[in-house]
Every structure is written in structure tokens, then in C-alpha cells.
C-alpha atoms as a PDB file:
ATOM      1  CA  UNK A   1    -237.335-162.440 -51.491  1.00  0.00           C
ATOM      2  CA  UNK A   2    -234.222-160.605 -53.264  1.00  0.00           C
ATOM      3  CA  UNK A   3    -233.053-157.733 -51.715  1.00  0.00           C
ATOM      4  CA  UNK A   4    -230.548-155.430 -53.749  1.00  0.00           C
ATOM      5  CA  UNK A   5    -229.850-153.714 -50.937  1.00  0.00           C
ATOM      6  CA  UNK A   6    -229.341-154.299 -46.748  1.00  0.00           C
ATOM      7  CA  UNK A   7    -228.667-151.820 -43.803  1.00  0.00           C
ATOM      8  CA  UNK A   8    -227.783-154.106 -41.125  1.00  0.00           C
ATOM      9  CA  UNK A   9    -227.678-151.768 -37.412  1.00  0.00           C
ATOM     10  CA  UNK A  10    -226.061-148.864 -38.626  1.00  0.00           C
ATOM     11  CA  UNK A  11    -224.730-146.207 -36.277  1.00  0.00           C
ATOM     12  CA  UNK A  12    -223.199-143.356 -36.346  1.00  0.00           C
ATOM     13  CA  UNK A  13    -222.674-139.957 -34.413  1.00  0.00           C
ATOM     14  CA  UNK A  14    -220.693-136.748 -35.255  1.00  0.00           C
ATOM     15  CA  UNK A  15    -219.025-135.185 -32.128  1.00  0.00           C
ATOM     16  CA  UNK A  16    -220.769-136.947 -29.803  1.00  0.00           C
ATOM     17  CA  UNK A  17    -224.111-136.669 -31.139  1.00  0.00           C
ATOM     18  CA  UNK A  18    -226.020-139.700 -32.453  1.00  0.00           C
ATOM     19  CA  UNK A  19    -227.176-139.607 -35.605  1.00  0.00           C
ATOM     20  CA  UNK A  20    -228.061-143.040 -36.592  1.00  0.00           C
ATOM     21  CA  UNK A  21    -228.526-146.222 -34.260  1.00  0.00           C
ATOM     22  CA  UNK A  22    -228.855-149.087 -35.762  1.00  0.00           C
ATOM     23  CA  UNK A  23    -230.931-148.742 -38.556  1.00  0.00           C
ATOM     24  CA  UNK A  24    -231.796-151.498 -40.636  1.00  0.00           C
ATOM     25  CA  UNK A  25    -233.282-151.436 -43.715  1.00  0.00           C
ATOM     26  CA  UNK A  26    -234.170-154.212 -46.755  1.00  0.00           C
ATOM     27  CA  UNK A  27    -234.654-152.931 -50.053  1.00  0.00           C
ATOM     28  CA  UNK A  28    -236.370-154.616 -52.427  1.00  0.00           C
ATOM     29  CA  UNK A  29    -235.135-155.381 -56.516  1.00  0.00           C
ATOM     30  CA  UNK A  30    -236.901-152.835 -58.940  1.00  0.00           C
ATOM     31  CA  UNK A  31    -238.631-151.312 -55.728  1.00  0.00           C
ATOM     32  CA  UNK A  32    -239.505-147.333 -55.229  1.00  0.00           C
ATOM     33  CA  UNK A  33    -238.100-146.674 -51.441  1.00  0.00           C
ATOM     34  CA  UNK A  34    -237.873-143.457 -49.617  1.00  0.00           C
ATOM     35  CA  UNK A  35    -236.743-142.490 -46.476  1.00  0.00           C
ATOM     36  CA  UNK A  36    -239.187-139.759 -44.845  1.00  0.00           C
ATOM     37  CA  UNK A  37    -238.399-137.768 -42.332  1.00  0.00           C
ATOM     38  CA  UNK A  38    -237.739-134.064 -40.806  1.00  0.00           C
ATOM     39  CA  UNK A  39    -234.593-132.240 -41.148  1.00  0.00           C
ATOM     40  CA  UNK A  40    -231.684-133.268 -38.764  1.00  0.00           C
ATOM     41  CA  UNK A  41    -233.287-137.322 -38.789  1.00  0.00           C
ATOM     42  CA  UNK A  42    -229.822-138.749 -40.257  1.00  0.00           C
ATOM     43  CA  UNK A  43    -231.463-139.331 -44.147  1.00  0.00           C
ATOM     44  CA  UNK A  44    -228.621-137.785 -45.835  1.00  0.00           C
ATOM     45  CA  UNK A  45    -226.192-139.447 -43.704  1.00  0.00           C
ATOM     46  CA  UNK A  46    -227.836-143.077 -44.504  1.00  0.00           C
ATOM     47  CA  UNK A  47    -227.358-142.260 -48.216  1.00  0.00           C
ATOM     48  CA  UNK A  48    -223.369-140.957 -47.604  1.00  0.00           C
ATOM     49  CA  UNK A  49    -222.838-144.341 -45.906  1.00  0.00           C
ATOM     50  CA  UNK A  50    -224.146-146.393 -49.028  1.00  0.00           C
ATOM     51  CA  UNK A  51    -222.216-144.455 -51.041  1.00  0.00           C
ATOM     52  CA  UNK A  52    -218.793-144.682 -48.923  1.00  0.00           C
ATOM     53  CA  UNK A  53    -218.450-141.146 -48.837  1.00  0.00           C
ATOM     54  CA  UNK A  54    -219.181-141.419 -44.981  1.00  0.00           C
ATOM     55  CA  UNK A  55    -218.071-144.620 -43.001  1.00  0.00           C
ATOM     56  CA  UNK A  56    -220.442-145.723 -40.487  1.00  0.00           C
ATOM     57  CA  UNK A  57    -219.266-146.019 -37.128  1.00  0.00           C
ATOM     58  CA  UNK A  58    -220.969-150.404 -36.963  1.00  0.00           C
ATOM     59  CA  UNK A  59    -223.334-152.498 -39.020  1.00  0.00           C
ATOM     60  CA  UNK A  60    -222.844-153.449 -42.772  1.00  0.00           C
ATOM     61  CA  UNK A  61    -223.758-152.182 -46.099  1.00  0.00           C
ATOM     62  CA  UNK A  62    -225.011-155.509 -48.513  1.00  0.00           C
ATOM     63  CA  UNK A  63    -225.424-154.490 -51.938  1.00  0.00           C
ATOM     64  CA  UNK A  64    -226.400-157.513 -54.081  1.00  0.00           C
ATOM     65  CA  UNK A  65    -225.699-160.234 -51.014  1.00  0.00           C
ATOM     66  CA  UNK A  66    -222.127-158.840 -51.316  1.00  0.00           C
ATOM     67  CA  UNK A  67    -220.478-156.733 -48.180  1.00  0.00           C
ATOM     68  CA  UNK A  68    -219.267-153.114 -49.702  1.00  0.00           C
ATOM     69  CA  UNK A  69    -218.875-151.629 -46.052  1.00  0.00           C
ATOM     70  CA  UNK A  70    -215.075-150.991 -46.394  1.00  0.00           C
ATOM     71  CA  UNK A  71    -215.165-150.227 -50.502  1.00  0.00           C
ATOM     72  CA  UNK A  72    -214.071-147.075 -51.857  1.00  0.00           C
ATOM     73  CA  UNK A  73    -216.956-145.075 -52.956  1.00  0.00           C
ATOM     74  CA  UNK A  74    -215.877-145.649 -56.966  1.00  0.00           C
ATOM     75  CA  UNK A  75    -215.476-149.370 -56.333  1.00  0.00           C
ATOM     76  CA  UNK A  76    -219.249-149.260 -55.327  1.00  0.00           C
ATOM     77  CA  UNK A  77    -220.938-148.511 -58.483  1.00  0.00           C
ATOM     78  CA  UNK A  78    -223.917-146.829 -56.930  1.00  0.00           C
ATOM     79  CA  UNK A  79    -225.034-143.705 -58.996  1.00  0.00           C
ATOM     80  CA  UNK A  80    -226.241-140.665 -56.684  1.00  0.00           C
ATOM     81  CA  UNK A  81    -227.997-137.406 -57.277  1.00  0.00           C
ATOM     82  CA  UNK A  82    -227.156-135.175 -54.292  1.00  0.00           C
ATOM     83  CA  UNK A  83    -229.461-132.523 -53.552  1.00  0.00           C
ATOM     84  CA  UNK A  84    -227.153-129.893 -55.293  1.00  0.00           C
ATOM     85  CA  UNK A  85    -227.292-131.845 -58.334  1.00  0.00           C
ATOM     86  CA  UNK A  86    -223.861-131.281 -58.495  1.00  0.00           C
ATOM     87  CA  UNK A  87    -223.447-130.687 -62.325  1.00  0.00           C
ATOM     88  CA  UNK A  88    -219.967-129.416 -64.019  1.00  0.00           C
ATOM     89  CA  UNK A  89    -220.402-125.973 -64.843  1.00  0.00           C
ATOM     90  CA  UNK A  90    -217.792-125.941 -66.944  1.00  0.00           C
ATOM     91  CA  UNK A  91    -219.526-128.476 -69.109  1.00  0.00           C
ATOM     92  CA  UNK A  92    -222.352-128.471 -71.813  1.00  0.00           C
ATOM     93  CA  UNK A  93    -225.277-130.827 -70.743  1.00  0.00           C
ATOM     94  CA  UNK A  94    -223.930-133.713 -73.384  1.00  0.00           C
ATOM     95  CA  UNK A  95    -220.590-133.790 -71.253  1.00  0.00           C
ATOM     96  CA  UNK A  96    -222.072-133.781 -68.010  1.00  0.00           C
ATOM     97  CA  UNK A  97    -224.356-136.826 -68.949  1.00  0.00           C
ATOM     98  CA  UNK A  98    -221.683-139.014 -71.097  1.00  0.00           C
ATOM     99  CA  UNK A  99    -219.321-137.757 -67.849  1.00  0.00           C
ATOM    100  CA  UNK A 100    -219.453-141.106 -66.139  1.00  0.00           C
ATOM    101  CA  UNK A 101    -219.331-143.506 -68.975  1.00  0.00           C
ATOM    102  CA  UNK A 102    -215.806-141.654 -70.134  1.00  0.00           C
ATOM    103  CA  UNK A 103    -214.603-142.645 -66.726  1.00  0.00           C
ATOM    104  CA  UNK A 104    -215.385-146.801 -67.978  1.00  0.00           C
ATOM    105  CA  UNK A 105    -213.633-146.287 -70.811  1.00  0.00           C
ATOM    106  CA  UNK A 106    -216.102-147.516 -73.504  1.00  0.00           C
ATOM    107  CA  UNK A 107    -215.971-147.130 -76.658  1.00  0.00           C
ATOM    108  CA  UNK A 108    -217.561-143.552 -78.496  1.00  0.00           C
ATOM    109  CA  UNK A 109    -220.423-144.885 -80.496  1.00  0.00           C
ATOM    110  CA  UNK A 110    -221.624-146.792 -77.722  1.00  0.00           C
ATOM    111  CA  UNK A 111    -221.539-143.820 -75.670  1.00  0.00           C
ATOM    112  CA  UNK A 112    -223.373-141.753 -78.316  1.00  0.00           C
ATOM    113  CA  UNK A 113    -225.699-144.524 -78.579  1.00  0.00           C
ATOM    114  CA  UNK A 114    -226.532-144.573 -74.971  1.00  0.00           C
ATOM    115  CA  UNK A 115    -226.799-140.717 -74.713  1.00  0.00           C
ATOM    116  CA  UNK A 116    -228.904-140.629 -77.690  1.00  0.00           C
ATOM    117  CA  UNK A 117    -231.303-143.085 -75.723  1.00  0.00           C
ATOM    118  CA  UNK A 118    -230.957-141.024 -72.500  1.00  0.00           C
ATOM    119  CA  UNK A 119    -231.754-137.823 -73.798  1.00  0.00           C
ATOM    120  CA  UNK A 120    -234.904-138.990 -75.608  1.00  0.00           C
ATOM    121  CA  UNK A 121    -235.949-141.074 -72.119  1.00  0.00           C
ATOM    122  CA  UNK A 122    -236.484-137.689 -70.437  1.00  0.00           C
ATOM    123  CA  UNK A 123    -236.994-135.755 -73.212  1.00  0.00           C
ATOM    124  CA  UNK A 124    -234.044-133.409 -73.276  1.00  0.00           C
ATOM    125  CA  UNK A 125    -232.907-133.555 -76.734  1.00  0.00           C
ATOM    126  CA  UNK A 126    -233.404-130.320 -77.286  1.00  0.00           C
ATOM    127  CA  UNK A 127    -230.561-129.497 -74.161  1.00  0.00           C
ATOM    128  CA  UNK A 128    -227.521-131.093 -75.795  1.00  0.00           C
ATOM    129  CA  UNK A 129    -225.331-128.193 -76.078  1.00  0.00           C
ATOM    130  CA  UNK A 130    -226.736-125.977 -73.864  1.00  0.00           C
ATOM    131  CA  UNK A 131    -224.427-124.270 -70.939  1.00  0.00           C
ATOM    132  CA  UNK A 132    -225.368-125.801 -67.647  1.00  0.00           C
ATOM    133  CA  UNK A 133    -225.930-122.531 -65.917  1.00  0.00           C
ATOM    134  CA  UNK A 134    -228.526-121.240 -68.933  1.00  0.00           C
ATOM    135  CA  UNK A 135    -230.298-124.200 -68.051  1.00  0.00           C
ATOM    136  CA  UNK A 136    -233.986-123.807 -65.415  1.00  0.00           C
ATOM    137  CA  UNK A 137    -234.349-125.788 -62.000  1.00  0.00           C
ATOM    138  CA  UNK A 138    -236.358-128.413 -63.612  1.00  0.00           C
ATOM    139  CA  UNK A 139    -234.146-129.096 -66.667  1.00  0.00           C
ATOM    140  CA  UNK A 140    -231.114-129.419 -64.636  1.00  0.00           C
ATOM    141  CA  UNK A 141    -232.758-131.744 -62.362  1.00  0.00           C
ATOM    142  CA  UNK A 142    -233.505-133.653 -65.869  1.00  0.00           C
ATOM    143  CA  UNK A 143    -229.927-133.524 -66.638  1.00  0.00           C
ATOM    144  CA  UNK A 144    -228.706-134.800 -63.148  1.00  0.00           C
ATOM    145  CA  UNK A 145    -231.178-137.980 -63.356  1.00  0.00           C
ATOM    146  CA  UNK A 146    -230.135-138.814 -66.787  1.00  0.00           C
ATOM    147  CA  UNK A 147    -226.073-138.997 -65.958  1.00  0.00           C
ATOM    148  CA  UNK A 148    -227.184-141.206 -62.633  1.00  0.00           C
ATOM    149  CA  UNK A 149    -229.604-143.170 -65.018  1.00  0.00           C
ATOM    150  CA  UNK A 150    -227.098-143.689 -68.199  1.00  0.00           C
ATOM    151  CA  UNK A 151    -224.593-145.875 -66.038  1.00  0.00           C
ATOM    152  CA  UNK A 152    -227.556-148.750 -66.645  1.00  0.00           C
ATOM    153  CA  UNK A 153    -226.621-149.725 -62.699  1.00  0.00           C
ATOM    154  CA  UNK A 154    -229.328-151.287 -60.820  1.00  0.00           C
ATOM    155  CA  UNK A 155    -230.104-148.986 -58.199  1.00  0.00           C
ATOM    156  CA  UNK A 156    -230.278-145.047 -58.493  1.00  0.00           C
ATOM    157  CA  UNK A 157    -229.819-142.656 -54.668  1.00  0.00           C
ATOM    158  CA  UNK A 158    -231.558-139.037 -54.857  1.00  0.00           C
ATOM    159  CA  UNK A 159    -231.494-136.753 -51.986  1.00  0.00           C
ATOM    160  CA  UNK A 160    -234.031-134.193 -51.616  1.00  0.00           C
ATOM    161  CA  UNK A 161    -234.518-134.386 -55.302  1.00  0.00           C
ATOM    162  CA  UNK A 162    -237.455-132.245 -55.974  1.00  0.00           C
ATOM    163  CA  UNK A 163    -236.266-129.444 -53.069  1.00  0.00           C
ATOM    164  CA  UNK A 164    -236.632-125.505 -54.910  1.00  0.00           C
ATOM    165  CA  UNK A 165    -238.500-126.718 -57.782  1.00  0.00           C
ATOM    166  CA  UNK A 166    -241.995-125.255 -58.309  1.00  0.00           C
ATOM    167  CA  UNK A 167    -244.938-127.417 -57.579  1.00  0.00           C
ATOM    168  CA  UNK A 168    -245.883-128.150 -60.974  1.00  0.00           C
ATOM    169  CA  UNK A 169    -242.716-128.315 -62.274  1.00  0.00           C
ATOM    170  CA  UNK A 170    -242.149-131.076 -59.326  1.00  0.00           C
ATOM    171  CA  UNK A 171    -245.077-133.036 -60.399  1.00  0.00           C
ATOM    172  CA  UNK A 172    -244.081-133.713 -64.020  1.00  0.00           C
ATOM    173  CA  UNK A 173    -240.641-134.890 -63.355  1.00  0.00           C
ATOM    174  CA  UNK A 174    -242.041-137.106 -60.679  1.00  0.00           C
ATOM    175  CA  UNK A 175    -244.258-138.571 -63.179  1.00  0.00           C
ATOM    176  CA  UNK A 176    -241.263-139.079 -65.590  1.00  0.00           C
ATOM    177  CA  UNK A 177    -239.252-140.520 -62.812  1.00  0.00           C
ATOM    178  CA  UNK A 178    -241.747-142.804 -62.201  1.00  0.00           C
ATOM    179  CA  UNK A 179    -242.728-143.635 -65.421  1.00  0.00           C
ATOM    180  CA  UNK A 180    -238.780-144.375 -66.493  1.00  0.00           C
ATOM    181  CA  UNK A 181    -238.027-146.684 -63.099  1.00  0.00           C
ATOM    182  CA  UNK A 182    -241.351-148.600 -64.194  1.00  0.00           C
ATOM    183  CA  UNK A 183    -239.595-149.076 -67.704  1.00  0.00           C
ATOM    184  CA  UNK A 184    -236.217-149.946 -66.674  1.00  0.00           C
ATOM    185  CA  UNK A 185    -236.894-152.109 -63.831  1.00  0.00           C
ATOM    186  CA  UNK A 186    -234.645-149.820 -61.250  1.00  0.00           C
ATOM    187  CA  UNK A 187    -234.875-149.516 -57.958  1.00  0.00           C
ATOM    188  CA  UNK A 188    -234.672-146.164 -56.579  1.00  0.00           C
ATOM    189  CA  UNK A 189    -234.003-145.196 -52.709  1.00  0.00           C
ATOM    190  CA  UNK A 190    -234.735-141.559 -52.145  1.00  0.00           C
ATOM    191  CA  UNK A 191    -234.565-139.447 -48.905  1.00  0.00           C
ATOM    192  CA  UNK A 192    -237.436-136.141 -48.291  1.00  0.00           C
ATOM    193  CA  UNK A 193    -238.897-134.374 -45.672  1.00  0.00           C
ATOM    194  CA  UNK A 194    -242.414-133.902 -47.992  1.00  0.00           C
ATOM    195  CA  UNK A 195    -244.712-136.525 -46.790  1.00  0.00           C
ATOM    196  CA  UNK A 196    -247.056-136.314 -49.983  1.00  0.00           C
ATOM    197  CA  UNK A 197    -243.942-136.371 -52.262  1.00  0.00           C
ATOM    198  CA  UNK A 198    -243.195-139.971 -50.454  1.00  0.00           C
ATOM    199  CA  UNK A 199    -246.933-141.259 -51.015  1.00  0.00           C
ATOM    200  CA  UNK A 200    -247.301-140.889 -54.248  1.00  0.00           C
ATOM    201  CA  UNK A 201    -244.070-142.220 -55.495  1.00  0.00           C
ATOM    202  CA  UNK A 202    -243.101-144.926 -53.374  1.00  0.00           C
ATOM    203  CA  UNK A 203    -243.388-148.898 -52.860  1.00  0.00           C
ATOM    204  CA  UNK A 204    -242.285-148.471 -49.420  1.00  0.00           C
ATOM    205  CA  UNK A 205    -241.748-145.603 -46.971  1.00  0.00           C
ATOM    206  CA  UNK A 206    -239.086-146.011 -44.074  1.00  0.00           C
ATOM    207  CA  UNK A 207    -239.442-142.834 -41.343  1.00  0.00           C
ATOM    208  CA  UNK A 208    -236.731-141.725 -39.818  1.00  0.00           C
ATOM    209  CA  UNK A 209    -236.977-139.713 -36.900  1.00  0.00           C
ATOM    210  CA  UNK A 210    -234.107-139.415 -34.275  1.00  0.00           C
ATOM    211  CA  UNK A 211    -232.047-141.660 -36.158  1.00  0.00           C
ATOM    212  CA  UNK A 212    -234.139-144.689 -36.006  1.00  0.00           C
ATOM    213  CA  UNK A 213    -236.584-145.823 -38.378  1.00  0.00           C
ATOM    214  CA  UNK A 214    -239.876-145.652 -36.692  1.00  0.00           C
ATOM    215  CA  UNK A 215    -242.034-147.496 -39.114  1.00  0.00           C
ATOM    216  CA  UNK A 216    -241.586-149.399 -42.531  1.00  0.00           C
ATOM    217  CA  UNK A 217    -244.101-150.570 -45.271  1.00  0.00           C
ATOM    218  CA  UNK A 218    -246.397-149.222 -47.748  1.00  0.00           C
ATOM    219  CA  UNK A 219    -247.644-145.940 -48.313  1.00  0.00           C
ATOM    220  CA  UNK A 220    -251.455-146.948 -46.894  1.00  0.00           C
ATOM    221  CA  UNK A 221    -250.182-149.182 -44.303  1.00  0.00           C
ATOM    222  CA  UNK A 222    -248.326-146.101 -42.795  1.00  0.00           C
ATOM    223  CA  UNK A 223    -251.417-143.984 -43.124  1.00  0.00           C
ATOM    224  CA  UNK A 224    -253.780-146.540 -42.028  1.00  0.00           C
ATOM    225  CA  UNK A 225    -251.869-147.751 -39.423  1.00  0.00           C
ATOM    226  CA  UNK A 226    -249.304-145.523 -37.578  1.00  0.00           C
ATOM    227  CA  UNK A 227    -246.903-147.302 -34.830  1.00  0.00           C
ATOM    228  CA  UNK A 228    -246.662-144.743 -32.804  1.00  0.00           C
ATOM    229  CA  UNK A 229    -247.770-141.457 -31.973  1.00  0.00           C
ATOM    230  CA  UNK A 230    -244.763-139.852 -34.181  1.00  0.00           C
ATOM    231  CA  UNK A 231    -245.859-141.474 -37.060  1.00  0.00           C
ATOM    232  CA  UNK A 232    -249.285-140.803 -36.900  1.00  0.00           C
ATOM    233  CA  UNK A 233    -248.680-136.964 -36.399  1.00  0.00           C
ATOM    234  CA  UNK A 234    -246.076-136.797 -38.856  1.00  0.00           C
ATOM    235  CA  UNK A 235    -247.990-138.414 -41.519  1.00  0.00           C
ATOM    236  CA  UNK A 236    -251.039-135.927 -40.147  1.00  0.00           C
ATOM    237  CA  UNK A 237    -249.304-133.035 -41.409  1.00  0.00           C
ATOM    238  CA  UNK A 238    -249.724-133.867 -44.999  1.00  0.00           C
ATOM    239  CA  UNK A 239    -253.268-134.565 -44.980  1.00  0.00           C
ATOM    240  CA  UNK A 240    -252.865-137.517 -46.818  1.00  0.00           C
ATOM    241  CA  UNK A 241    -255.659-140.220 -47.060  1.00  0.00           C
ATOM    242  CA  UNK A 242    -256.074-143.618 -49.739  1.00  0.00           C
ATOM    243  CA  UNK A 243    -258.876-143.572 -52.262  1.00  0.00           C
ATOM    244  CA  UNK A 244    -260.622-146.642 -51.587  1.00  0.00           C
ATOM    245  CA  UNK A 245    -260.818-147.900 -54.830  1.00  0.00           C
ATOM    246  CA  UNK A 246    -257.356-147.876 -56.202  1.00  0.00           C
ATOM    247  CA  UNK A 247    -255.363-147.070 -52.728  1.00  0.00           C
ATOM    248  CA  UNK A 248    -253.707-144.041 -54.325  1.00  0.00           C
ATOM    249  CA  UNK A 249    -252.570-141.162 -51.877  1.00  0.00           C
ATOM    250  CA  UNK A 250    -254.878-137.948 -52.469  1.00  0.00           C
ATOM    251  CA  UNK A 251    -254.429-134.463 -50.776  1.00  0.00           C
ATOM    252  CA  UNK A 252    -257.684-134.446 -48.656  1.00  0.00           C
ATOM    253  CA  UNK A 253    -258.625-131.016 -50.435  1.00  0.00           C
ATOM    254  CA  UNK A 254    -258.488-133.111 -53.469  1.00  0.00           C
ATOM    255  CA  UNK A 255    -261.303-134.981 -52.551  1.00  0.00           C
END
């Protein structure tokens, strides 16, 4: 089995505190993964470690068999879409996507050619030259996924990537996320607190709860089968259950 990317037992505490202890995680090549849990768990923190922007305090970070614990964050090459989105304001939507690929030095048509291809993937065309800050929650979001997705690397982070959108607005750019990982072959790790968000996008669901990851598989497994009692009543909460005929999550109200 190919794994693109290892946690192997890491820690770390702030002042004191724990907030990871040797978590280990395998993530499968062209895989949907998220890491569930409640605010204050150490999700975030798992996804600053990948990225080098925190160290971890032990364990290793393998990212294609290779050991990137003590790389620089730029040396890592692993796109990230923080929960801020963290656009340029100062930039038109074309500049913010193409911002990455200036930084590889290639040459302009193949950047136009790639953006070109980006903006029709998520359908944002129509955004180009629009000012970032005339832009609504869900079409910056949009914007944000497509300068993570246009540096063609083989694994994409988001963090809390849905968090102050409206409910519809949520479900259609999950469906396009979906639908573009499915087409592209990447694997995507994501961290959430929204149980139902989890279910109905992921391969596999790691919880996190105290810094440990309580339980790890599928979507139904984790339903079906809880490890412990955390598990069970976090999972509860969304009032999730598996159709029995093609295992996908359902709101019970749904029906």
C-alpha cells in the first residue's frame, strides 16, 4: 500500500500543555482524509507541522517515503488553504491564483495556460479581474482552492475550509471539491469540527480528541462501530446514519 503521507508519534505542547502525543497517521495516494474533531483537539497544529510552519517537539513527517521533518516550509512543496484563506488583497483574483507559479519561475504562456485550465475547473472565469475584497465568501473560497490546486502537487491541506459559508453555498463547493480531487487523482487531508461535513466527503476519518487520534477508518466503520464511548457520542451529535444500499452518510431527518 503507498502512502503519500506518514505521521509517525508526533508530539507537541505549547507552555506546558500537550497538544499532540504521538499521533500517527497513514495517508493514502489520491485518498479524501479528514481529521474530525472539537475545537482545542490539536487539528490545526497537525496541519502547521506538515507544513513546517510549526516544528513538532518528536516523531517524523514522511511525505512520499522521504523524511521532510527538518525542511523549510518552501522546500516542502505542500499547498495549504488556511482557514483565513489568506488571499492578497492587494491583488486581482488572476494574481492571487498565478501567485505561486511566479514564485517557480515558469515561463508566461504556460502560466496562462494553466490558469486558463484552473479557472474553468471551478468555474470562475467570470472572476479574473475582479478585486479580492468585491468578491462573496463562497467565491473567495473558489479562488483560495484554485491557487492551492494550480501548483499540480500531489496532495492539497485545508483547514476549516467551509467555516462562515452558508449551508448551501457549503454544499456546492463541496461537491466541486469532490468532483475535481476525483478528476485529478489528489489526495486531500482536511481538518473540521462538522461531523456531517467529514461523512460525506471523506475516504477516511481520523478523530482527534485530546491530542490523540481516537479512531481511524471509513466514514461507516466509525458510525457503525465506535471505539470508545467518545467516538460514539461525538459521532451522535450529527445524527448521521449509512443508507444501506449505497453506504452514503444521510442526516437522519433526511430519511
Amino acid at each position: 500500500m503507498s502512502f503519500i503521507l506518514s505521521l509517525q508519534n508526533i508530539s507537541k505542547s505549547f507552555t506546558g500543555k500537550q497538544v499532540l502525543n504521538r499521533v500517527c497517521l497513514d495517508i493514502e495516494e489520491g485518498k479524501f482524509v479528514t481529521i474530525l474533531g472539537p475545537s482545542g483537539s490539536g487539528k490545526t497544529t497537525i496541519l502547521k507541522i506538515i507544513t513546517g510552519v510549526e516544528n513538532s517537539d518528536e516523531g517524523q513527517v514522511l511525505f512520499k517515503g522521504n523524511d521532510i521533518t527538518e525542511l523549510e516550509p518552501q522546500e516542502r512543496r505542500i499547498p495549504m488553504v488556511w482557514q483565513n484563506l489568506a488571499l492578497f488583497p492587494h491583488l486581482d483574483v488572476e494574481k492571487n491564483i498565478i501567485f505561486g507559479l511566479k514564485l517557480r519561475s515558469l515561463g508566461d504562456d504556460e502560466i496562462k495556460s494553466k490558469l486558463v485550465t484552473m479557472l474553468d475547473l471551478l468555474s470562475i472565469s467570470h472572476l479574473r479581474g475582479r478585486d479580492i475584497h468585491s468578491l462573496s465568501g463562497g467565491e473567495r473560497q473558489r479562488v483560495a482552492l484554485a491557487r492551492a490546486i494550480i501548483l499540480n502537487e500531489p496532495i492539497i491541506l485545508l483547514d476549516e475550509p467551509f467555516t462562515g459559508l452558508d449551508y448551501d453555498t457549503a454544499a456546492k463547493i463541496q461537491l466541486e471539491l469532490k468532483k475535481v480531487q476525483r478528476e485529478l487523482s489528489i489526495t486531500i487531508l482536511m481538518v473540521t469540527h462538522h461531523q456531517y461535513e467529514a461523512s460525506v466527503l471523506s475516504d477516511k476519518i481520523a478523530i482527534l480528541h485530546e491530542g490523540i487520534i481516537q479512531q481511524y477508518g471509513t466514514p461507516q466503520d466509525i458510525a457503525t462501530n465506535p471505539k470508545n464511548t467518545f467516538v460514539e457520542n461525538f459521532v451522535k451529535k450529527a445524527d448521521i446514519f449509512f443508507h444501506p444500499e449505497d453506504g452514503q452518510a444521510r442526516r437522519r431527518a433526511d430519511g
